[in-house]
PDB file of N, CA and C in Angstrom:
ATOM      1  N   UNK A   1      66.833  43.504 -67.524  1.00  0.00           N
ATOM      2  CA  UNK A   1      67.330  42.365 -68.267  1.00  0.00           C
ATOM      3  C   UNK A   1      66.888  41.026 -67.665  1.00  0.00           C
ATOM      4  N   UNK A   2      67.108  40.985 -66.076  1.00  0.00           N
ATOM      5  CA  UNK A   2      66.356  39.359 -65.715  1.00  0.00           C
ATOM      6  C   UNK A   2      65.259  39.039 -65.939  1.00  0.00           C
ATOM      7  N   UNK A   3      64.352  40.250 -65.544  1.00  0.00           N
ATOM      8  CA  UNK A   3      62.730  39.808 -66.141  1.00  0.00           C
ATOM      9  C   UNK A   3      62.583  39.616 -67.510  1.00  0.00           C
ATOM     10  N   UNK A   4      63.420  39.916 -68.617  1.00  0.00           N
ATOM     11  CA  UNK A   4      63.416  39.525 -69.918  1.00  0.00           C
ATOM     12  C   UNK A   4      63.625  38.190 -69.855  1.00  0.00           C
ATOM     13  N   UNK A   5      64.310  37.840 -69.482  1.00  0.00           N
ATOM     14  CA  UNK A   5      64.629  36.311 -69.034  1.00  0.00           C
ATOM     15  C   UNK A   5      63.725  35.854 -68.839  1.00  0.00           C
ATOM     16  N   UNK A   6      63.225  36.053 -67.865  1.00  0.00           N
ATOM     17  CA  UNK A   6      62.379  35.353 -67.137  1.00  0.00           C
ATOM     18  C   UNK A   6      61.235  35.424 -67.807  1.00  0.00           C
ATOM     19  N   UNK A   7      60.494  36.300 -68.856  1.00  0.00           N
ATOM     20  CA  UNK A   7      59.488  36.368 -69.708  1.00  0.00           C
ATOM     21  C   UNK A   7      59.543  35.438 -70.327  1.00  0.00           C
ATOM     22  N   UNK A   8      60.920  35.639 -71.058  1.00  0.00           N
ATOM     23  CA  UNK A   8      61.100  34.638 -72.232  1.00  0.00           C
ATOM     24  C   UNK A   8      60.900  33.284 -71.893  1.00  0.00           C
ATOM     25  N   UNK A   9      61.706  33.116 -70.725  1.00  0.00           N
ATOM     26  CA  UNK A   9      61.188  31.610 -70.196  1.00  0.00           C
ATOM     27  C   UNK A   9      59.994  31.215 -69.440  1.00  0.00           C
ATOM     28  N   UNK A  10      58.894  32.100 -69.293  1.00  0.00           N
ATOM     29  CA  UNK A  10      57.827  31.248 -69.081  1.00  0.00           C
ATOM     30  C   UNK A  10      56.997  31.371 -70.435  1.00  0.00           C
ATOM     31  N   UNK A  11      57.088  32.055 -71.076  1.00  0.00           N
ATOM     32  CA  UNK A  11      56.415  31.791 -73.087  1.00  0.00           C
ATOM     33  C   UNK A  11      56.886  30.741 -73.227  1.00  0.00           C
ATOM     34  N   UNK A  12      57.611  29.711 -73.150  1.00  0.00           N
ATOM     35  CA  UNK A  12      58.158  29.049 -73.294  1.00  0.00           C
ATOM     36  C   UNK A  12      57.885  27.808 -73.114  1.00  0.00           C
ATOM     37  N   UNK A  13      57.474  27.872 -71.179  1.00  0.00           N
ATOM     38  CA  UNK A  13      56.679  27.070 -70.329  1.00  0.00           C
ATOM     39  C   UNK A  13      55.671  26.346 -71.683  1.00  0.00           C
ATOM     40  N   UNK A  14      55.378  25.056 -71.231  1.00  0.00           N
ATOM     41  CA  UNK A  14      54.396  24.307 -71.914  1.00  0.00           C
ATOM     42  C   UNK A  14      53.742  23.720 -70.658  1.00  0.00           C
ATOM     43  N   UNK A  15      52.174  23.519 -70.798  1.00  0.00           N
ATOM     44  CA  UNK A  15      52.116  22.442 -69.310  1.00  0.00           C
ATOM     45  C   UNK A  15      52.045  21.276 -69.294  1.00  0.00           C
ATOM     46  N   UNK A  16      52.843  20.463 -70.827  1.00  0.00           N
ATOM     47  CA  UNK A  16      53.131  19.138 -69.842  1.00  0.00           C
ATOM     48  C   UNK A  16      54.491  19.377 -68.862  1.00  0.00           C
ATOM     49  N   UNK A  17      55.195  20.561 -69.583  1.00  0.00           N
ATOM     50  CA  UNK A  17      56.126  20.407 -67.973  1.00  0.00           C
ATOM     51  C   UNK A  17      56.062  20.077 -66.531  1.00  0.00           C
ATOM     52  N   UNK A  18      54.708  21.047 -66.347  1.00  0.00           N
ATOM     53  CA  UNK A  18      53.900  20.667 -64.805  1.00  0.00           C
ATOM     54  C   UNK A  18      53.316  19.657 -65.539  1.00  0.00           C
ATOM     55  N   UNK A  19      53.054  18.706 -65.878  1.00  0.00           N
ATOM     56  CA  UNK A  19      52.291  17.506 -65.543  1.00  0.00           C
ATOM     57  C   UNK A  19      53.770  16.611 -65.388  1.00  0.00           C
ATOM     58  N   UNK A  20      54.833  16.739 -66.092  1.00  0.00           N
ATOM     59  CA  UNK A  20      55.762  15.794 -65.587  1.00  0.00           C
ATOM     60  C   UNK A  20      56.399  15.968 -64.448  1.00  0.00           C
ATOM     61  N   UNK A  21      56.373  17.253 -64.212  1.00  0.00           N
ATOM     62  CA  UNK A  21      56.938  17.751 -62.834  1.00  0.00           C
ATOM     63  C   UNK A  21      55.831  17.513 -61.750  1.00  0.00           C
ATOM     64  N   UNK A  22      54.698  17.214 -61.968  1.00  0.00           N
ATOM     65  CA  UNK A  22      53.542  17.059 -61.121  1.00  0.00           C
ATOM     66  C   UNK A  22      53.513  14.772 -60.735  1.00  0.00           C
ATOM     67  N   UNK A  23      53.654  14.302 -61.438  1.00  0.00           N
ATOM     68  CA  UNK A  23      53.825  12.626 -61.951  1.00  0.00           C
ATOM     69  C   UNK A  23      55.301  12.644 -61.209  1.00  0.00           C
ATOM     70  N   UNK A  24      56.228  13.447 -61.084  1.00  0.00           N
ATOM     71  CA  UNK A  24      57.908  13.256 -60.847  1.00  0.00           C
ATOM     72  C   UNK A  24      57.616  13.606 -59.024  1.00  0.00           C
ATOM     73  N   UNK A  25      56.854  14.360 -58.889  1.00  0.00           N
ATOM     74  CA  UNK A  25      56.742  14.983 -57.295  1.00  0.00           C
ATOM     75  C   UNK A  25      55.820  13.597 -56.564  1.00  0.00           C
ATOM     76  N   UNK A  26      54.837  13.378 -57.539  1.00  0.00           N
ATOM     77  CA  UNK A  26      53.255  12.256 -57.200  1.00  0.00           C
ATOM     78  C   UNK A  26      53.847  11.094 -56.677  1.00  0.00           C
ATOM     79  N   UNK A  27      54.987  10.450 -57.474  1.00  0.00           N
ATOM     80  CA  UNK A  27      56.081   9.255 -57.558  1.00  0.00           C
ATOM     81  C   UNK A  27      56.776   9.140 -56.204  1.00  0.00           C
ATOM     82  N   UNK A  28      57.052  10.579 -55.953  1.00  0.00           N
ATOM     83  CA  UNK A  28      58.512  10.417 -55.118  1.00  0.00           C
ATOM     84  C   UNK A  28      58.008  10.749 -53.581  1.00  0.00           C
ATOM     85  N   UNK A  29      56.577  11.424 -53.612  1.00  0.00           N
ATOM     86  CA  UNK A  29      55.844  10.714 -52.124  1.00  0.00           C
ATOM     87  C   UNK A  29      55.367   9.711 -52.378  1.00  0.00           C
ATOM     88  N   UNK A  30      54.628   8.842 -53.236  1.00  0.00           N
ATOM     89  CA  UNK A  30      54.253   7.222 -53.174  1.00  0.00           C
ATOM     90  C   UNK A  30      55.182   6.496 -52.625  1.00  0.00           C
ATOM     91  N   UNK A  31      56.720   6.937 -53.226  1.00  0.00           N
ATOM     92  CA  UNK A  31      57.881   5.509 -53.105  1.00  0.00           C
ATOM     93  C   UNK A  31      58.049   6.134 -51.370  1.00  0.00           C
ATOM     94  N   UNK A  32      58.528   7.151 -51.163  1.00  0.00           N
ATOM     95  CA  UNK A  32      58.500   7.656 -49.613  1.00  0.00           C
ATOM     96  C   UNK A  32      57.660   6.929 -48.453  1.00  0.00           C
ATOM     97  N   UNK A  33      55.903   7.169 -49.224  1.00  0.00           N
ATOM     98  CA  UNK A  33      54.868   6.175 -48.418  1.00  0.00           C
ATOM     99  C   UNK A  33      55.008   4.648 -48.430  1.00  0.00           C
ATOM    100  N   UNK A  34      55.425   4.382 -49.312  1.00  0.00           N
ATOM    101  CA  UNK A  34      55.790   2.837 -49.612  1.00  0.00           C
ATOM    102  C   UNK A  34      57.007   2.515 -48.457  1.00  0.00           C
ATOM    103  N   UNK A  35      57.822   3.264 -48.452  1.00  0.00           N
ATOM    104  CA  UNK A  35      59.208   2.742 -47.763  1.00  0.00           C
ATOM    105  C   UNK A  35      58.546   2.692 -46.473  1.00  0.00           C
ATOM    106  N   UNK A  36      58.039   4.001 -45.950  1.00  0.00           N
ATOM    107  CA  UNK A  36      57.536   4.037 -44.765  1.00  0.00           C
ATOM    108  C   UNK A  36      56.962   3.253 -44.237  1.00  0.00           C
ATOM    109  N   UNK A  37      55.529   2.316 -44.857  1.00  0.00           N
ATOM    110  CA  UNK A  37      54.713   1.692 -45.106  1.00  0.00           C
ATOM    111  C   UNK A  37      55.275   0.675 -44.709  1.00  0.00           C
ATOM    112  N   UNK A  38      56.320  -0.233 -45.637  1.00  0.00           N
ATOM    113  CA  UNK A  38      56.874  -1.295 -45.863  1.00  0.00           C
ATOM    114  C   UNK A  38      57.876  -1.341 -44.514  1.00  0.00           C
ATOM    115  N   UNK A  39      58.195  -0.451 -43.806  1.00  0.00           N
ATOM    116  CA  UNK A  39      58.997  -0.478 -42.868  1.00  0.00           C
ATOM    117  C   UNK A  39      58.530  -0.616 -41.129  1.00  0.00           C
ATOM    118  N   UNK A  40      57.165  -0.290 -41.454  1.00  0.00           N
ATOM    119  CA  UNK A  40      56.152  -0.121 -40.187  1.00  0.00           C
ATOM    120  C   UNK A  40      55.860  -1.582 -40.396  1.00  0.00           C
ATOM    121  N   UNK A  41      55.581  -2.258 -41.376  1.00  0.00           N
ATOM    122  CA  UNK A  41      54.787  -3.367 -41.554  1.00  0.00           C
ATOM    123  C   UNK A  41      55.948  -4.686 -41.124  1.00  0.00           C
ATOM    124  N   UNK A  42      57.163  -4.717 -41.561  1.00  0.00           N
ATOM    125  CA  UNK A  42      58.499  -5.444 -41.239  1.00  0.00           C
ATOM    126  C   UNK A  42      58.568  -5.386 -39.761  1.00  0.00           C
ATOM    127  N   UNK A  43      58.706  -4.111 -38.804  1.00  0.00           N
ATOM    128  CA  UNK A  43      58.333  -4.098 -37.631  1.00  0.00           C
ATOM    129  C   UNK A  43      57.345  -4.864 -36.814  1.00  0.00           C
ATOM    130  N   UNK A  44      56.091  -4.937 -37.716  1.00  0.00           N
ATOM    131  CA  UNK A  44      54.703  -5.540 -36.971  1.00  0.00           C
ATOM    132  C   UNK A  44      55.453  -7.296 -36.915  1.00  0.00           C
ATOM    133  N   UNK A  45      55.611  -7.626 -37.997  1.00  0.00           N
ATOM    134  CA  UNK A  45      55.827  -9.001 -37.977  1.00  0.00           C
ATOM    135  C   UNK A  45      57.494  -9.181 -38.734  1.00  0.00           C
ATOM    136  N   UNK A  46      58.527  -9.379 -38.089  1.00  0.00           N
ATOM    137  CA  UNK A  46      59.415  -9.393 -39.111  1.00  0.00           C
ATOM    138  C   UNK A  46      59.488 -10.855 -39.943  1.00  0.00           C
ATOM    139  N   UNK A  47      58.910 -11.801 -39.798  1.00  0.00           N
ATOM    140  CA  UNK A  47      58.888 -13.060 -40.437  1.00  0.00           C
ATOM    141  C   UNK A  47      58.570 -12.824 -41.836  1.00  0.00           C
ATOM    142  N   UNK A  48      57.616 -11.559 -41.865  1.00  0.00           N
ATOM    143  CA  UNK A  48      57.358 -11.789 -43.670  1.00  0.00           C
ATOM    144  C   UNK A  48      58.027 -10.645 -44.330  1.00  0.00           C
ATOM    145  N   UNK A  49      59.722 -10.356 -43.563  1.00  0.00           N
ATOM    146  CA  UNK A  49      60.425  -8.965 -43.926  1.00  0.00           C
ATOM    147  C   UNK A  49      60.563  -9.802 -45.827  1.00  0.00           C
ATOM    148  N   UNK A  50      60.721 -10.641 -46.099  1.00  0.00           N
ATOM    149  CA  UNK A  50      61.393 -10.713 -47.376  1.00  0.00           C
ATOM    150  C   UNK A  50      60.240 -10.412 -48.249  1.00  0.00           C
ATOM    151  N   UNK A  51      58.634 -11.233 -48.052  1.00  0.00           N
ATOM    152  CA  UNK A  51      57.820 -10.974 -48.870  1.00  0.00           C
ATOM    153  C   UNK A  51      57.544  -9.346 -48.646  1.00  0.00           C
ATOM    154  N   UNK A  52      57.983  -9.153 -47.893  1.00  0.00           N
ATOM    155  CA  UNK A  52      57.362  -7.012 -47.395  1.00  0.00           C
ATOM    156  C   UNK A  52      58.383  -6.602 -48.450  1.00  0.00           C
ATOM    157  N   UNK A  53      59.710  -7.052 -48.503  1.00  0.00           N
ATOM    158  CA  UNK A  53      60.805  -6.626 -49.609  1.00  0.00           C
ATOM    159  C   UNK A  53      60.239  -6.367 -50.645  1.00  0.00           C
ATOM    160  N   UNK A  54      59.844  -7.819 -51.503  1.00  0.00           N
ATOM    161  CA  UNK A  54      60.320  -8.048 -52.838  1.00  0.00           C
ATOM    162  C   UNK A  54      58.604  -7.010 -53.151  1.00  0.00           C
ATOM    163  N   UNK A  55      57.353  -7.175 -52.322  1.00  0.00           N
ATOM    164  CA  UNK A  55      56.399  -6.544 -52.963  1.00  0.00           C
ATOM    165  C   UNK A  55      57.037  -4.940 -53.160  1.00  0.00           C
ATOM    166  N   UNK A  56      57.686  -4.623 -52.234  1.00  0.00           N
ATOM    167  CA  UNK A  56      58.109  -3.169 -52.140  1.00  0.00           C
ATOM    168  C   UNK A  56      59.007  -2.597 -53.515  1.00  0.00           C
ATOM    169  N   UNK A  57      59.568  -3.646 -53.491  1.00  0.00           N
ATOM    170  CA  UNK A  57      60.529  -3.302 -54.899  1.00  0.00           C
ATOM    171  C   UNK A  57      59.690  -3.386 -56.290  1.00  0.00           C
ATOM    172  N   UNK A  58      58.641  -3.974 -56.367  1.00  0.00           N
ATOM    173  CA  UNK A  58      58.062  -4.499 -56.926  1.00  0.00           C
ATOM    174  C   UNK A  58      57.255  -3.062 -57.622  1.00  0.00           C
ATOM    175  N   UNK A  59      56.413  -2.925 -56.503  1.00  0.00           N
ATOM    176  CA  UNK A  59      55.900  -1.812 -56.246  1.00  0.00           C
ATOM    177  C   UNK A  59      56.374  -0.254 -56.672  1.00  0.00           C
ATOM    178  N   UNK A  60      57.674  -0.013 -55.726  1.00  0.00           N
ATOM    179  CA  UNK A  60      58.483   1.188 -56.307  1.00  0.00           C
ATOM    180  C   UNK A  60      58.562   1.279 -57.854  1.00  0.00           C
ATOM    181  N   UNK A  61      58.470   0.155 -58.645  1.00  0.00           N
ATOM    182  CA  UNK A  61      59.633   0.186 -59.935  1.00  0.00           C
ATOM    183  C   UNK A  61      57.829   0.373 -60.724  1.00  0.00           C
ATOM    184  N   UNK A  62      56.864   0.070 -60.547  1.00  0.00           N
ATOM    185  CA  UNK A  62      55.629   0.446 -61.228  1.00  0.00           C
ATOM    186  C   UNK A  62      55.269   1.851 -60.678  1.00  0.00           C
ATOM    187  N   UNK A  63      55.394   2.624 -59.583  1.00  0.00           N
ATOM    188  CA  UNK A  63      55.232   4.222 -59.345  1.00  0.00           C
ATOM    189  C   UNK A  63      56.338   4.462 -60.287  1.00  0.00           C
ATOM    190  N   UNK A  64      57.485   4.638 -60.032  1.00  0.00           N
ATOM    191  CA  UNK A  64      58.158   5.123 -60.832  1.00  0.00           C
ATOM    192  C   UNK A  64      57.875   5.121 -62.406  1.00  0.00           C
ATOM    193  N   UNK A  65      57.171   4.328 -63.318  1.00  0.00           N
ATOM    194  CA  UNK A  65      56.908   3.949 -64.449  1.00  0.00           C
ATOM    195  C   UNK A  65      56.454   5.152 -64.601  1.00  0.00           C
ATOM    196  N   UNK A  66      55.287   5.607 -63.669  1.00  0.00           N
ATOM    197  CA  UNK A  66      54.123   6.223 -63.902  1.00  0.00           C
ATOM    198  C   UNK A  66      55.163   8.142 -64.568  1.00  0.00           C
ATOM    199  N   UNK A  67      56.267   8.253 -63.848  1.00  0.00           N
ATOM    200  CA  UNK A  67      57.099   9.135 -64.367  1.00  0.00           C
ATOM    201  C   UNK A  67      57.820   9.436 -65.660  1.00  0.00           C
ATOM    202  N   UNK A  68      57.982   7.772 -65.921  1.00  0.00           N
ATOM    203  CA  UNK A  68      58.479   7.251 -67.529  1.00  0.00           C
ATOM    204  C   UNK A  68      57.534   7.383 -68.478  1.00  0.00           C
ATOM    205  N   UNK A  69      56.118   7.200 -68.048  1.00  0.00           N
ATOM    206  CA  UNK A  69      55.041   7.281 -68.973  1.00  0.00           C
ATOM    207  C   UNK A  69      54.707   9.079 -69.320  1.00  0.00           C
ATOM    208  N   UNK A  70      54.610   9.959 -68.240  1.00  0.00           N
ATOM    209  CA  UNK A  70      54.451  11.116 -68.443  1.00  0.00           C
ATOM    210  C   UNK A  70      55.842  11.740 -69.142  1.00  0.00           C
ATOM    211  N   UNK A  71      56.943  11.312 -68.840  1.00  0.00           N
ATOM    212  CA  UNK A  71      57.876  11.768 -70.029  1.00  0.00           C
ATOM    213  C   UNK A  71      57.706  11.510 -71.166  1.00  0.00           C
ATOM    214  N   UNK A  72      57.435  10.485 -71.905  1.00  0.00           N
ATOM    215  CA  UNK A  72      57.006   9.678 -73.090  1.00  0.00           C
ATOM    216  C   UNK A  72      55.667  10.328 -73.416  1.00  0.00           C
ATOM    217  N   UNK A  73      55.199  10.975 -72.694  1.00  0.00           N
ATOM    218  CA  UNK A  73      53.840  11.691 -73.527  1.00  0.00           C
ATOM    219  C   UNK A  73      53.922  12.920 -73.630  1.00  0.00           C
ATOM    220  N   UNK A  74      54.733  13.423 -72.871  1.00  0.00           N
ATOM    221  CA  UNK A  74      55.050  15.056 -72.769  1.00  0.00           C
ATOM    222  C   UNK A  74      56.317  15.150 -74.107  1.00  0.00           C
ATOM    223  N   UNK A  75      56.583  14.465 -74.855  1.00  0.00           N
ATOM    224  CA  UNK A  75      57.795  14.488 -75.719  1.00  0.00           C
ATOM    225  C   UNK A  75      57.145  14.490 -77.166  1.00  0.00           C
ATOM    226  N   UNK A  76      55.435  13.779 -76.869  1.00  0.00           N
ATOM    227  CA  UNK A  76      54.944  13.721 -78.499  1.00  0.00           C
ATOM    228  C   UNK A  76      53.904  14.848 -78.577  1.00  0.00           C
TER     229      UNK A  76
END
């Protein structure tokens, strides 16, 4: 009975799933490298911690898009 299941649900499978699940994984090491990034760099000089901020936020909220866009195409 589980492997029926489990048949049924990969017939099922489409691959934009893995491409949104692939764009959702891609995102969430960029913003990771970014923090990291942005946090090594605040260290080097903290005088430009606010401009290191606002690019960072800046930044995060366009990777993340890139997740919003592969949902929005995987839906049509």
């Amino acid at each position: 009975m589980p492997f029926e299941i489990l048949a049924q649900a990969a017939s099922n499978f489409n691959t934009w799933h893995f491409a949104v699940a692939a764009a959702a994984l891609g995102s969430a090491i960029g913003i990771g490298l970014l923090g990291s990034k942005a946090a090594e760099a605040t260290g080097r000089n903290p005088g430009a911690a606010g401009s290191i901020l606002t690019l960072s936020i800046i930044l995060a909220a366009l990777i993340e898009g890139i997740v919003f866009f592969a949902i929005f195409l995987a839906k049509n």
